[in-house]
N, C-alpha and C. Protein backbone atom coordinates (compact mmCIF):
# COMPACT_ATOMS: atom_id res chain seq x y z
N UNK A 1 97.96 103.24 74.76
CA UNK A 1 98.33 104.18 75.82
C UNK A 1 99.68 104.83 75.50
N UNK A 2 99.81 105.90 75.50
CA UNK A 2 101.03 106.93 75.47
C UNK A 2 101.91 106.61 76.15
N UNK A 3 103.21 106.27 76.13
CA UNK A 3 104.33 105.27 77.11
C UNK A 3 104.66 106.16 78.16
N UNK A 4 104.53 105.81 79.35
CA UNK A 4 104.96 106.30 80.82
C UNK A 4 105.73 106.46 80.90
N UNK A 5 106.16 108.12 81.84
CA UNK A 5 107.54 108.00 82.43
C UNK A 5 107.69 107.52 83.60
N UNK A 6 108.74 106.75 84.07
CA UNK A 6 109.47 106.58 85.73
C UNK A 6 109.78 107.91 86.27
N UNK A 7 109.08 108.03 87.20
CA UNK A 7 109.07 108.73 88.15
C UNK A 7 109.10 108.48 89.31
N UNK A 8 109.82 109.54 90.39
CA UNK A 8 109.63 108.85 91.94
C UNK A 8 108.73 109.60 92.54
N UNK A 9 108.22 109.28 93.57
CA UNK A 9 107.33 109.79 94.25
C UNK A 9 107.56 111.26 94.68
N UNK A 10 108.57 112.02 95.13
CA UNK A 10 109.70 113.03 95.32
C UNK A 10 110.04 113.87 93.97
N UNK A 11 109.65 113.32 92.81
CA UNK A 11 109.97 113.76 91.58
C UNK A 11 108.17 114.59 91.41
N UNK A 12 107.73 113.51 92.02
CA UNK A 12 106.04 114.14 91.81
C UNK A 12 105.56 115.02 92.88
N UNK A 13 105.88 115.03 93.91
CA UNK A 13 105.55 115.59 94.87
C UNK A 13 106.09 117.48 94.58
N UNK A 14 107.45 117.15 94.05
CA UNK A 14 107.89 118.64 93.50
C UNK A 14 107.17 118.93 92.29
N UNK A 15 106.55 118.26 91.51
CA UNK A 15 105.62 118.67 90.61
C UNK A 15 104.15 119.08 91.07
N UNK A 16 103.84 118.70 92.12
CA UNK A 16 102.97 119.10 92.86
C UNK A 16 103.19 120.50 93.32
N UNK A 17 104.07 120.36 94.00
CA UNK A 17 104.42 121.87 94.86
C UNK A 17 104.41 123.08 94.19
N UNK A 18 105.15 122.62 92.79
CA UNK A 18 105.05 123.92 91.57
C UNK A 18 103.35 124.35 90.94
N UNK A 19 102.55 123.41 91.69
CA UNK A 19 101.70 123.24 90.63
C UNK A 19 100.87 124.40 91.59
N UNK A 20 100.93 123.60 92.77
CA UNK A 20 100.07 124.23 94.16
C UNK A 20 100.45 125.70 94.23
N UNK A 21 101.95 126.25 93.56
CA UNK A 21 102.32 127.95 94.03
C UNK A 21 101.94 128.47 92.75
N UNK A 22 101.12 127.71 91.47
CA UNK A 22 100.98 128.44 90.52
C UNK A 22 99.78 129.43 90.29
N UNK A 23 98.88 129.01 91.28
CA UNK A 23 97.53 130.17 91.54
C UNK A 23 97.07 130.30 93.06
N UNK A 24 96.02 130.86 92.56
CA UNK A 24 94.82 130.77 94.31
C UNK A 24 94.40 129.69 94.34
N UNK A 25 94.10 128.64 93.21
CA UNK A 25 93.74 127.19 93.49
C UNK A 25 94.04 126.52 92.74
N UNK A 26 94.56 125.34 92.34
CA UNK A 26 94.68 124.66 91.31
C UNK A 26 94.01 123.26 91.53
N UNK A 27 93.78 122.72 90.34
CA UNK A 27 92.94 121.18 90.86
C UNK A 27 94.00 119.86 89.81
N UNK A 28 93.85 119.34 90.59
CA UNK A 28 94.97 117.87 90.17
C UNK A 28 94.16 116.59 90.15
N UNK A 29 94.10 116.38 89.11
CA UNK A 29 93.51 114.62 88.78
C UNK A 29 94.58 114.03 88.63
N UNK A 30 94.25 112.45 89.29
CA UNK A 30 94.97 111.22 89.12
C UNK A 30 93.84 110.34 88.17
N UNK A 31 93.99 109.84 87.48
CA UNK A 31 93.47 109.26 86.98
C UNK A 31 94.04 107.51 86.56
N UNK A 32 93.55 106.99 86.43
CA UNK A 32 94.01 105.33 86.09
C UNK A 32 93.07 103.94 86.46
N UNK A 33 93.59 103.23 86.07
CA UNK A 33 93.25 101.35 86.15
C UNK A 33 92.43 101.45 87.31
N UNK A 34 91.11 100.85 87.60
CA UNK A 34 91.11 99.97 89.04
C UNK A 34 92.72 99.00 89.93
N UNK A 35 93.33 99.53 90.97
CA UNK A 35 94.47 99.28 91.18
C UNK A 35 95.62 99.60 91.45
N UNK A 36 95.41 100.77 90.52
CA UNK A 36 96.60 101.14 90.01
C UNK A 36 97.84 101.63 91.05
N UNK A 37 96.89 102.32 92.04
CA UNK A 37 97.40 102.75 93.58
C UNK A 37 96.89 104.27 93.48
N UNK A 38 96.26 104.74 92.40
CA UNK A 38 95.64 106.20 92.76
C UNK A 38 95.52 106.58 94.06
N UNK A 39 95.01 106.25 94.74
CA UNK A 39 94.40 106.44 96.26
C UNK A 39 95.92 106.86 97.11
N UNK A 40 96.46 105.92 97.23
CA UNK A 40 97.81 105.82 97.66
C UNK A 40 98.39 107.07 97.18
N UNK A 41 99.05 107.09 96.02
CA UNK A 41 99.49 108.25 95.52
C UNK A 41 98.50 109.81 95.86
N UNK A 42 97.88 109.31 95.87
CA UNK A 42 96.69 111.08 95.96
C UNK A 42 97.20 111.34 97.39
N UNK A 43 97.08 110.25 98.26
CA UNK A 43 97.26 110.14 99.60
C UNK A 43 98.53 110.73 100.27
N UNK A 44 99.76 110.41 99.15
CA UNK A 44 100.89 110.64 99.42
C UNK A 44 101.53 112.23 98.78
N UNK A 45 100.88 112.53 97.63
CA UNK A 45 101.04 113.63 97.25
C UNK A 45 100.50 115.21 98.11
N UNK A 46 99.48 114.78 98.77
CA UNK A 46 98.21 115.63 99.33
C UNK A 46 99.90 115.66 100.79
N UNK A 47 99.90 115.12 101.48
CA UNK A 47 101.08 115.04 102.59
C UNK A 47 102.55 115.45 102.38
N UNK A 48 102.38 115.39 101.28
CA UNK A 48 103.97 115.99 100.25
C UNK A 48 103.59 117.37 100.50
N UNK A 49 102.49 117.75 99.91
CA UNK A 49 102.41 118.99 99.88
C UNK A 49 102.22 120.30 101.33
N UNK A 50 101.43 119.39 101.98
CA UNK A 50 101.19 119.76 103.21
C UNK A 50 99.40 120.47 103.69
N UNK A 51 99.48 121.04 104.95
CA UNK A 51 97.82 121.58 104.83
C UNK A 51 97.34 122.24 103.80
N UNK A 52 98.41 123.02 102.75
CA UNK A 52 97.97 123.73 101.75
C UNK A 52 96.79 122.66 100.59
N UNK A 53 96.94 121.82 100.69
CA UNK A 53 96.38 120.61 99.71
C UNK A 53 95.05 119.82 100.57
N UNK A 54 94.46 119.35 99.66
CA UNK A 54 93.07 118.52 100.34
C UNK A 54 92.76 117.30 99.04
N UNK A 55 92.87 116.24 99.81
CA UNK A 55 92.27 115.50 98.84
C UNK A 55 90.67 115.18 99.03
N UNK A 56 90.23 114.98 97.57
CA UNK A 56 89.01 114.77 97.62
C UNK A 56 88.43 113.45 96.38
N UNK A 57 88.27 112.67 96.86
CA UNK A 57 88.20 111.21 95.84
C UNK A 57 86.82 111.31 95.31
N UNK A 58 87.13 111.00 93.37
CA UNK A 58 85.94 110.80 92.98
C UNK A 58 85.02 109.90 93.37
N UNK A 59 85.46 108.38 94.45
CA UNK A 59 84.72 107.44 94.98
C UNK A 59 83.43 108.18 95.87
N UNK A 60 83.34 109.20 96.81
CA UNK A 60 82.61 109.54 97.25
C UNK A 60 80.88 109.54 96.29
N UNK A 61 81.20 109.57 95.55
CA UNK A 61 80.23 109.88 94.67
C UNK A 61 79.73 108.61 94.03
N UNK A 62 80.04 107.23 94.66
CA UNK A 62 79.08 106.76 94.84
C UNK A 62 77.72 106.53 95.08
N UNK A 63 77.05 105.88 94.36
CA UNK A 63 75.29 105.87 94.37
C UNK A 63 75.11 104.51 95.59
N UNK A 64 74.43 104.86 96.15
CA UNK A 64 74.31 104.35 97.58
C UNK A 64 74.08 102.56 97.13
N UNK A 65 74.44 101.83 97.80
CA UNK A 65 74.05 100.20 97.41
C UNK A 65 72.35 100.13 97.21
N UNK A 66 71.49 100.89 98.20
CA UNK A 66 70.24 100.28 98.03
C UNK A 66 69.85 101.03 96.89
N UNK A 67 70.44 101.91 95.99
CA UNK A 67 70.22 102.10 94.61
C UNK A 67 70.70 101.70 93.50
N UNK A 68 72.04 101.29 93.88
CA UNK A 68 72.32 100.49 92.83
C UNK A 68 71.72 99.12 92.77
N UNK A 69 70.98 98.38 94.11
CA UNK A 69 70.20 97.48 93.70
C UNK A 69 68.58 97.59 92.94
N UNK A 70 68.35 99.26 93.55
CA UNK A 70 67.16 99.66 92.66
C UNK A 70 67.35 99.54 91.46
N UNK A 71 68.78 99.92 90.59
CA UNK A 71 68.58 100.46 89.46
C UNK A 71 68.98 98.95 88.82
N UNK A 72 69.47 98.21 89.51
CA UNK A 72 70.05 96.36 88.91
C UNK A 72 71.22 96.51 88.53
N UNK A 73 72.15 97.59 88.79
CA UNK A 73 73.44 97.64 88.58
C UNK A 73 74.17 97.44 90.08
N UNK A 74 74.20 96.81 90.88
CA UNK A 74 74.67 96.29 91.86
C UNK A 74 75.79 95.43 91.44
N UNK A 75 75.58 94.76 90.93
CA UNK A 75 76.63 93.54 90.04
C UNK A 75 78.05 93.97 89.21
N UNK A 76 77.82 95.78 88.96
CA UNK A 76 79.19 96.15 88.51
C UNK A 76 79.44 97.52 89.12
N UNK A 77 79.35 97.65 90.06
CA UNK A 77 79.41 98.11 91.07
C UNK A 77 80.94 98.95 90.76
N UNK A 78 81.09 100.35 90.64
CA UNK A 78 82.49 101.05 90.24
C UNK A 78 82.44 100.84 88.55
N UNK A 79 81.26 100.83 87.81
CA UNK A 79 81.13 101.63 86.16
C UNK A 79 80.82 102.89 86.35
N UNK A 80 80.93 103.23 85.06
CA UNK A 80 80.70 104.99 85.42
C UNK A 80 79.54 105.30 85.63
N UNK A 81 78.40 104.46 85.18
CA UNK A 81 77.24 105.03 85.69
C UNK A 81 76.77 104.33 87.26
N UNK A 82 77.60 103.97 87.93
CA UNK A 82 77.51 103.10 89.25
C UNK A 82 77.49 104.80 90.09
N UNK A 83 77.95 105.97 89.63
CA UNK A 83 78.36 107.13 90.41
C UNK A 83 77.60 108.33 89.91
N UNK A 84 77.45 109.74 91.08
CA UNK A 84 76.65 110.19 90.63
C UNK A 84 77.50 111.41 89.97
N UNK A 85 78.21 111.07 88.53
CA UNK A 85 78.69 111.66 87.34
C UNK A 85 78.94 113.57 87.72
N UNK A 86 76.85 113.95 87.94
CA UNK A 86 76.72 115.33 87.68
C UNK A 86 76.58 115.73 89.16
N UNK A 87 76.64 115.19 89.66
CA UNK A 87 77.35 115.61 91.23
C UNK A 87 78.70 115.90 90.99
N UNK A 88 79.47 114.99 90.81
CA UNK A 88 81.15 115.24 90.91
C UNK A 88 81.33 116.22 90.38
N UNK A 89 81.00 116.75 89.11
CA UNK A 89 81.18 117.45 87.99
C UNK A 89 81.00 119.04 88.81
N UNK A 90 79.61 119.12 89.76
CA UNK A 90 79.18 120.58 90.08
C UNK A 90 80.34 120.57 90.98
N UNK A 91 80.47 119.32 91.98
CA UNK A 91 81.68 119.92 92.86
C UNK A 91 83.21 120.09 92.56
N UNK A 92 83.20 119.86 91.44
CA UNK A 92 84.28 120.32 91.05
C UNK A 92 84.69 122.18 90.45
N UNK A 93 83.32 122.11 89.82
CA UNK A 93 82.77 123.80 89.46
C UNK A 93 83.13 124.31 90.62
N UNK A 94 82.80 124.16 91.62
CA UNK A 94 82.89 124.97 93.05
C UNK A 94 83.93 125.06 93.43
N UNK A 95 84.71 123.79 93.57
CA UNK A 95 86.13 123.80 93.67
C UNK A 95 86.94 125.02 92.85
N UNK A 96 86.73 124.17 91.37
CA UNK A 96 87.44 125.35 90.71
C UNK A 96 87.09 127.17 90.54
N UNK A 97 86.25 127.45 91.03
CA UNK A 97 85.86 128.68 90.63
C UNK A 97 86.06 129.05 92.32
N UNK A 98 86.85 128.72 93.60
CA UNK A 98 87.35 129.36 94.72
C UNK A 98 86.53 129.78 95.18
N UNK A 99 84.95 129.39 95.87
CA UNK A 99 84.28 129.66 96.38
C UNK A 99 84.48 130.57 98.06
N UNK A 100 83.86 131.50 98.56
CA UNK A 100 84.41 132.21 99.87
C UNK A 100 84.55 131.38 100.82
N UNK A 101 83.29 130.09 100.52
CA UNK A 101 83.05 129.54 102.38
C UNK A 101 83.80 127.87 102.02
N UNK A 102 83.86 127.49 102.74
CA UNK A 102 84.28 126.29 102.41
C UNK A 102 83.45 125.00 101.72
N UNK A 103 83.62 124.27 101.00
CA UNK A 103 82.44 123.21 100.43
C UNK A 103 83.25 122.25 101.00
N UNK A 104 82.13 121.09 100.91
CA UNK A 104 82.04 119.68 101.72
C UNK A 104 81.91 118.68 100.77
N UNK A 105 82.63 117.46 100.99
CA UNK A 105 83.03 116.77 99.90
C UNK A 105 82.55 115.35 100.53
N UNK A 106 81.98 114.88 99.46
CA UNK A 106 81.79 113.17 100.66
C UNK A 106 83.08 112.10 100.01
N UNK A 107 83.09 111.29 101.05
CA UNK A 107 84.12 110.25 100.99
C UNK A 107 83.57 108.90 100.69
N UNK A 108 84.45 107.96 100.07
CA UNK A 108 83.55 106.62 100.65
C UNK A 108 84.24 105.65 101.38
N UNK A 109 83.42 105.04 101.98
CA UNK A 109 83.70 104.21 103.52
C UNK A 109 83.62 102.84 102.57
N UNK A 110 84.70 102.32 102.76
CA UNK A 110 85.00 100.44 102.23
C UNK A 110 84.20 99.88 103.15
N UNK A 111 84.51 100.28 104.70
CA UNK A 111 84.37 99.26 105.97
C UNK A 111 82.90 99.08 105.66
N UNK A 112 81.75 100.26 105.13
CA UNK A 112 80.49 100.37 104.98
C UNK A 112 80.21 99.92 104.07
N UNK A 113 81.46 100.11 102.71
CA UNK A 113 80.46 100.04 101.10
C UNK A 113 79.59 101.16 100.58
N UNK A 114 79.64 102.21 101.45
CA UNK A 114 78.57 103.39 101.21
C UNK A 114 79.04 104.76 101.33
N UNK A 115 79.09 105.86 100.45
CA UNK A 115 79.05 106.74 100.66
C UNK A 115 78.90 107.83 101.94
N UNK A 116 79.55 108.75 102.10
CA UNK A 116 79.23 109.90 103.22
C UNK A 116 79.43 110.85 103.10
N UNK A 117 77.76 111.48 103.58
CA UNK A 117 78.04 113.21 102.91
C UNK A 117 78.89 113.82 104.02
N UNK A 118 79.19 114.90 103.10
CA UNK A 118 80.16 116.00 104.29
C UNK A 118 81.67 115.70 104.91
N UNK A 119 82.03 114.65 104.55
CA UNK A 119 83.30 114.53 105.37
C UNK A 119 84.46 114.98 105.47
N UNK A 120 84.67 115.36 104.36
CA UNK A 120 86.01 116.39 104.01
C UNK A 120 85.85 118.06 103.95
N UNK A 121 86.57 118.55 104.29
CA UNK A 121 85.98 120.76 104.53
C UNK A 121 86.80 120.50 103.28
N UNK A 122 87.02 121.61 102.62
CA UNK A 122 87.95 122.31 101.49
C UNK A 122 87.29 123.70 101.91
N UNK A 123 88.52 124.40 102.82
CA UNK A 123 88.06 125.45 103.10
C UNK A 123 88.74 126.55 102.03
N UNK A 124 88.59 127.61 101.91
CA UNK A 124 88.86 128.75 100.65
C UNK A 124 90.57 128.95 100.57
N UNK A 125 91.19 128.38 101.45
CA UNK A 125 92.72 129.11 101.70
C UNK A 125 93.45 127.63 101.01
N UNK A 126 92.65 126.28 100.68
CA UNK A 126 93.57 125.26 99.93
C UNK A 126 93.62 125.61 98.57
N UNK A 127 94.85 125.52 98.77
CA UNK A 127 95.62 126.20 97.19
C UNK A 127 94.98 124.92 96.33
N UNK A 128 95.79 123.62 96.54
CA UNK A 128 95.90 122.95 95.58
C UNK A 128 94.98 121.57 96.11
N UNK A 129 94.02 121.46 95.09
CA UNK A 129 92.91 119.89 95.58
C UNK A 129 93.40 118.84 94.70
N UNK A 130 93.49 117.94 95.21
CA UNK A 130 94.02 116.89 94.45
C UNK A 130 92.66 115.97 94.77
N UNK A 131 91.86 115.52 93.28
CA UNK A 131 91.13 114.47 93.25
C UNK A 131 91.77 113.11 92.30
N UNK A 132 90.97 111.87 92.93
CA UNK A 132 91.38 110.78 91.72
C UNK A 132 90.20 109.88 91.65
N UNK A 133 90.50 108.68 90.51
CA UNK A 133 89.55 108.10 90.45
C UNK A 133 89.66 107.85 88.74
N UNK A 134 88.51 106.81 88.66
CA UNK A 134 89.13 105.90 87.19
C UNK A 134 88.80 106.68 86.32
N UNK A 135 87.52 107.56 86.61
CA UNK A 135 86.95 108.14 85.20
C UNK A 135 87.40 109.79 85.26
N UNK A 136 87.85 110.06 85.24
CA UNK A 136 88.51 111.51 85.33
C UNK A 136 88.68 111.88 83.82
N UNK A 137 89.24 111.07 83.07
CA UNK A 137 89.33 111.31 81.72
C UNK A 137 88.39 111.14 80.71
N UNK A 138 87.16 110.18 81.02
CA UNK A 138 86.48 109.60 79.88
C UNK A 138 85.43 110.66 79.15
N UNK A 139 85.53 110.77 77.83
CA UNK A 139 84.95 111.49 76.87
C UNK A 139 83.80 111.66 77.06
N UNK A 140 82.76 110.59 77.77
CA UNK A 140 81.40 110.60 78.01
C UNK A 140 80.63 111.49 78.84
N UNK A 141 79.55 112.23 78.32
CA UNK A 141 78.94 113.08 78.81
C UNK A 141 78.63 112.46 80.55
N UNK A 142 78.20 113.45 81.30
CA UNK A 142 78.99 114.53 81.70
C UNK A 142 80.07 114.57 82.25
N UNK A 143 80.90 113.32 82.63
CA UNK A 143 82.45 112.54 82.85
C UNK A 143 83.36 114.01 81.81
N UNK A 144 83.17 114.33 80.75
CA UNK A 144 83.94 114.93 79.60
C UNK A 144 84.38 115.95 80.39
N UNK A 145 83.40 116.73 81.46
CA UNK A 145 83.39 118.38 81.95
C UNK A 145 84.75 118.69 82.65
N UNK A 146 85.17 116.94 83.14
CA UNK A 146 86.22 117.10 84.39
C UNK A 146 87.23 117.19 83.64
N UNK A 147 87.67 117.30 82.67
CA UNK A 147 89.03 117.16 82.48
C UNK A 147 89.39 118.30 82.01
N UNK A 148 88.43 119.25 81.77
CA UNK A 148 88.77 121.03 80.91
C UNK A 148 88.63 121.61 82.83
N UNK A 149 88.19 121.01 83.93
CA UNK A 149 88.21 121.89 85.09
C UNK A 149 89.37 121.06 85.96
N UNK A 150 90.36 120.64 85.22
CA UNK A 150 91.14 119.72 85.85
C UNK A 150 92.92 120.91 85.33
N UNK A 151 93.32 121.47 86.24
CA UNK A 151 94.53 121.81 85.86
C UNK A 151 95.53 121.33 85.61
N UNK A 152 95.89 120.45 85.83
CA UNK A 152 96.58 119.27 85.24
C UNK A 152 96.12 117.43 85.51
N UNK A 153 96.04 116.95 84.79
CA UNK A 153 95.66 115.41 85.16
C UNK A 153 96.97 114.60 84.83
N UNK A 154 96.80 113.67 86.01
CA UNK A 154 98.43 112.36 85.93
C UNK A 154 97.59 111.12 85.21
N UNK A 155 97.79 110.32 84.74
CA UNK A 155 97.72 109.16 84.37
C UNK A 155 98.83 108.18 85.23
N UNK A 156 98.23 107.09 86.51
CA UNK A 156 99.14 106.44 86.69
C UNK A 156 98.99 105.03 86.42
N UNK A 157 100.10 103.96 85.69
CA UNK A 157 100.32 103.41 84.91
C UNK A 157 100.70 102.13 86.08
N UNK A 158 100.44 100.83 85.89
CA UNK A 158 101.02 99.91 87.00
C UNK A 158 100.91 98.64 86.45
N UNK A 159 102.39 97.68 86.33
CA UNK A 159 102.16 96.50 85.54
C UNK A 159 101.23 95.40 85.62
N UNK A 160 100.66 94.63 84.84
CA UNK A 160 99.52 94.28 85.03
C UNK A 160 99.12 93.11 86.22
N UNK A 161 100.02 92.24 86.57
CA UNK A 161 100.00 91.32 87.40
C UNK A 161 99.67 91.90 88.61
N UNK A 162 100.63 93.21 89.44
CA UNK A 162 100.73 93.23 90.55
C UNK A 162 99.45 94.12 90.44
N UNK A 163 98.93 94.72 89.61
CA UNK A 163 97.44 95.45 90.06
C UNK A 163 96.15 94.71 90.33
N UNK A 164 96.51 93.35 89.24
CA UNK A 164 95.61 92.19 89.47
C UNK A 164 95.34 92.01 90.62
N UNK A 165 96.94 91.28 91.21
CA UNK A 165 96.83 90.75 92.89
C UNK A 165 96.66 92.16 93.77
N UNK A 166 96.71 93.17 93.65
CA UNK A 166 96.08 94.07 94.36
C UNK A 166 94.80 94.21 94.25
N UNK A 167 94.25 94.42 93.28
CA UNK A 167 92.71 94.26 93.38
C UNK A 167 92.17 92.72 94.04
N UNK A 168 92.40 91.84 94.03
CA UNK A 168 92.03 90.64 94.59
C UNK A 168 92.48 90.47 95.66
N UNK A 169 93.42 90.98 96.17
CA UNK A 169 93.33 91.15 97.74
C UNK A 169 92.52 91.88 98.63
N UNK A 170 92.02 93.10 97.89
CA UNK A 170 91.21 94.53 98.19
C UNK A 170 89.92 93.95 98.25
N UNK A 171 89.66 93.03 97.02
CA UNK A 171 88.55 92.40 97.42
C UNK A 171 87.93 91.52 98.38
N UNK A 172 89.46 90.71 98.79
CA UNK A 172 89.09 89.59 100.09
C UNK A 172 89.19 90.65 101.08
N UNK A 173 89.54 91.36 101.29
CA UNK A 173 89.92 92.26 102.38
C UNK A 173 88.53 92.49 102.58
N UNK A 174 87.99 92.81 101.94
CA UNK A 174 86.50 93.51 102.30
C UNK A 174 85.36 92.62 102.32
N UNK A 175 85.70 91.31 102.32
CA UNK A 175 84.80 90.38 102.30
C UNK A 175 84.23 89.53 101.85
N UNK A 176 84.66 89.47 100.27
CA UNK A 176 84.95 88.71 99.36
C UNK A 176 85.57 87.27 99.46
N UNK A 177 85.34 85.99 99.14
CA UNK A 177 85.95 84.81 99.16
C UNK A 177 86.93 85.12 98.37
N UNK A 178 88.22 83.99 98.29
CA UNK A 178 89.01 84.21 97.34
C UNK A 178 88.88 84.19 95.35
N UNK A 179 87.61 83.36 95.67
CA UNK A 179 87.32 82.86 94.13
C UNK A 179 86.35 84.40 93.80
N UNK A 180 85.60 84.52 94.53
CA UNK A 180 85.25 85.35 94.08
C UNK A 180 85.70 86.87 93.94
N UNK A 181 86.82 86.96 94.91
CA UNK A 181 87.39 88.39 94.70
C UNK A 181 88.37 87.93 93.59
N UNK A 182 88.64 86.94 92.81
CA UNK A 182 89.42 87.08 91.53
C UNK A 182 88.79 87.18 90.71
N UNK A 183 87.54 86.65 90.70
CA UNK A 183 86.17 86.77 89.68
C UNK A 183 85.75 88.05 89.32
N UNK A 184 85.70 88.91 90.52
CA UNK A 184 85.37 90.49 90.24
C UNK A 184 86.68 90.93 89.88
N UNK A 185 87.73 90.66 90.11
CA UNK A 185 89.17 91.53 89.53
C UNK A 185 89.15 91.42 88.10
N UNK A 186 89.04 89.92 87.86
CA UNK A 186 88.91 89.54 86.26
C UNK A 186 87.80 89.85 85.70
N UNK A 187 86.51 90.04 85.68
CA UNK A 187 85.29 90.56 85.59
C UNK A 187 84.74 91.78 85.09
N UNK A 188 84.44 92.48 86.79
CA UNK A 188 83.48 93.48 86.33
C UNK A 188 84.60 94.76 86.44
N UNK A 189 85.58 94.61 86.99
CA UNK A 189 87.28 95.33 87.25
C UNK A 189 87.76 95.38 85.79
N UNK A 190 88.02 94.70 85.40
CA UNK A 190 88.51 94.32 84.07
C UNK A 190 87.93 95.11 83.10
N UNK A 191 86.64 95.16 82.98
CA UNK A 191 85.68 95.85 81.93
C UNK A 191 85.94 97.50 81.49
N UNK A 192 86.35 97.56 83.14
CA UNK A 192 86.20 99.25 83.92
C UNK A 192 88.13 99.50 82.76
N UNK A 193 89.02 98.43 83.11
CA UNK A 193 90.20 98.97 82.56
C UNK A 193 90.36 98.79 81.37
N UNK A 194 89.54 98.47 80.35
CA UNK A 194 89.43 98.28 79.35
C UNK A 194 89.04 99.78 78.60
N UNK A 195 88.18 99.95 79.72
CA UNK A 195 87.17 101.65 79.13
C UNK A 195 88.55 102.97 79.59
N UNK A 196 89.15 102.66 80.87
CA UNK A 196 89.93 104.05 81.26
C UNK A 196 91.03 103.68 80.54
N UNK A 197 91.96 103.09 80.07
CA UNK A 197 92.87 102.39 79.61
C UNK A 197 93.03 103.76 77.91
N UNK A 198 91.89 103.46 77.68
CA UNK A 198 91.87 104.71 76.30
C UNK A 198 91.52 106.17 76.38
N UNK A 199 91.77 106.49 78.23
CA UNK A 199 91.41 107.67 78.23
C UNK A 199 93.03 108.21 78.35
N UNK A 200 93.86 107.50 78.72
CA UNK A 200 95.33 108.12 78.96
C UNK A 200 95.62 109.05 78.08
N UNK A 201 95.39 109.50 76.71
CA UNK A 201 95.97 110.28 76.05
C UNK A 201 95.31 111.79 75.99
N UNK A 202 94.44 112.07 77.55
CA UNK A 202 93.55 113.09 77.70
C UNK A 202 94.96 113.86 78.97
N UNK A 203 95.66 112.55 79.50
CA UNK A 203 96.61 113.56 81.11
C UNK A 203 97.76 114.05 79.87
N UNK A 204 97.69 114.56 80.90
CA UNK A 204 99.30 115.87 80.59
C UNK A 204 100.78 114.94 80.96
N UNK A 205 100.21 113.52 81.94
CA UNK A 205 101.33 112.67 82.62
C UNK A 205 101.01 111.89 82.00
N UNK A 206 101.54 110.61 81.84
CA UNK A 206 101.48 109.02 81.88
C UNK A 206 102.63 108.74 82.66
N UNK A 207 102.37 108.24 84.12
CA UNK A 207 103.30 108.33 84.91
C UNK A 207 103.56 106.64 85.61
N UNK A 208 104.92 105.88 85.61
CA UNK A 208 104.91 104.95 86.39
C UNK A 208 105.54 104.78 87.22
N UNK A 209 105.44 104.44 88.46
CA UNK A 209 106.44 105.11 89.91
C UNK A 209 107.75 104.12 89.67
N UNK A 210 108.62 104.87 89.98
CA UNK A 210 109.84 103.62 89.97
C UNK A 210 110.41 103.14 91.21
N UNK A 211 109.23 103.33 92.46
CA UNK A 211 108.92 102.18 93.30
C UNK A 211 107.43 102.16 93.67
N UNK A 212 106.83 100.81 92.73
CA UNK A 212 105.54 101.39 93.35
C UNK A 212 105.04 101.49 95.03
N UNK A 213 104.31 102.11 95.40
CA UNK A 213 103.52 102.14 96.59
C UNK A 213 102.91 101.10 96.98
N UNK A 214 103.26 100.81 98.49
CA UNK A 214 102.54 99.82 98.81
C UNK A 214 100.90 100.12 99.14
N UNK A 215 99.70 99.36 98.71
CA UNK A 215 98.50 99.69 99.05
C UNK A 215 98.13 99.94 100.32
């Protein structure tokens, strides 16, 4: 991985702002680890910026549970083929090419585990969309499309322990025993940062907060 800079959140947020007055739309990937605090940061940047910004998470694009038990990939649940790849990809086309009416973006629901269409507007007047999510960078067809319709992508970077115990809390949180939400952190989590881990040298950032965010 390409060595990170320290950055503050305020340091990024004005990198945002420049980014958001540089057209009629611009699109912003976060990209990184299961952990890492993407979400958080997207979360915090999108509010930095103000109504001009919309976030829209590659998680939405989740493949529903009763298909990932169709397909027997239930068990690693957040690989890249756990999501529906050439979905994300068109809505990002739309995004980027400033469509008149507004497009609809789905989200995903933890409390459910499942996907939801429609939940977010991106109506024609948001300058700047900020999406995130692990695979933003990876070379693999059709994953590859997002990063040439990505106006700038961050890479965010987070030491390895405290992303651990963040993911294993995220997991009991949602219902997970303790053994087993360390089992999936170390596991099928693990696998996932092994694969995005070698996409860092695709962002324009390698960024590490020099306070991280609390989840």
């Amino acid at each position: 991985m390409p060595p990170a800079q320290v950055l503050s959140l305020g340091e990024l947020g004005d990198r945002a702002r420049a980014l958001a007055d540089a057209g009629p739309r611009q699109l912003l990937g976060i990209a990184g680890a299961p952990g890492a605090g993407k979400s958080t940061l997207a979360e915090r940047i999108v509010a930095e910026v103000g109504p001009a910004a919309r976030l829209v998470p590659m998680d939405g694009f989740h493949l529903a549970q009763s298909e990932l038990v169709r397909l027997g990939r239930a068990d690693r649940k957040g690989a890249p083929d756990t999501f529906d790849a050439n979905g994300f990809v068109s809505m990002l086309r739309r995004l980027h090419r400033l469509e008149p009416t507004s497009v609809w973006a789905p989200v995903f629901r933890r409390d459910l585990e499942e996907p939801v269409a429609g939940a977010i507007e991106v109506p024609p007047e948001v300058r700047l969309v900020v999406t995130e999510g692990n695979y933003l960078l990876l070379r693999d067809d059709p994953w590859e499309e997002v990063r040439s319709l990505l106006h700038q992508a961050w890479f965010l970077d987070l030491e390895v322990e405290l992303r651990l115990r963040r993911l294993t809390a995220r997991h009991e949180a949602y219902g997970k025993t303790p053994e087993q939400a360390r089992a999936w952190a170390l596991g099928s989590d693990e696998a996932n940062v092994a694969r995005v881990a070698g996409t860092a040298d695709r962002a324009d950032l390698v960024v590490r907060l020099a306070e991280p965010l609390p989840e």
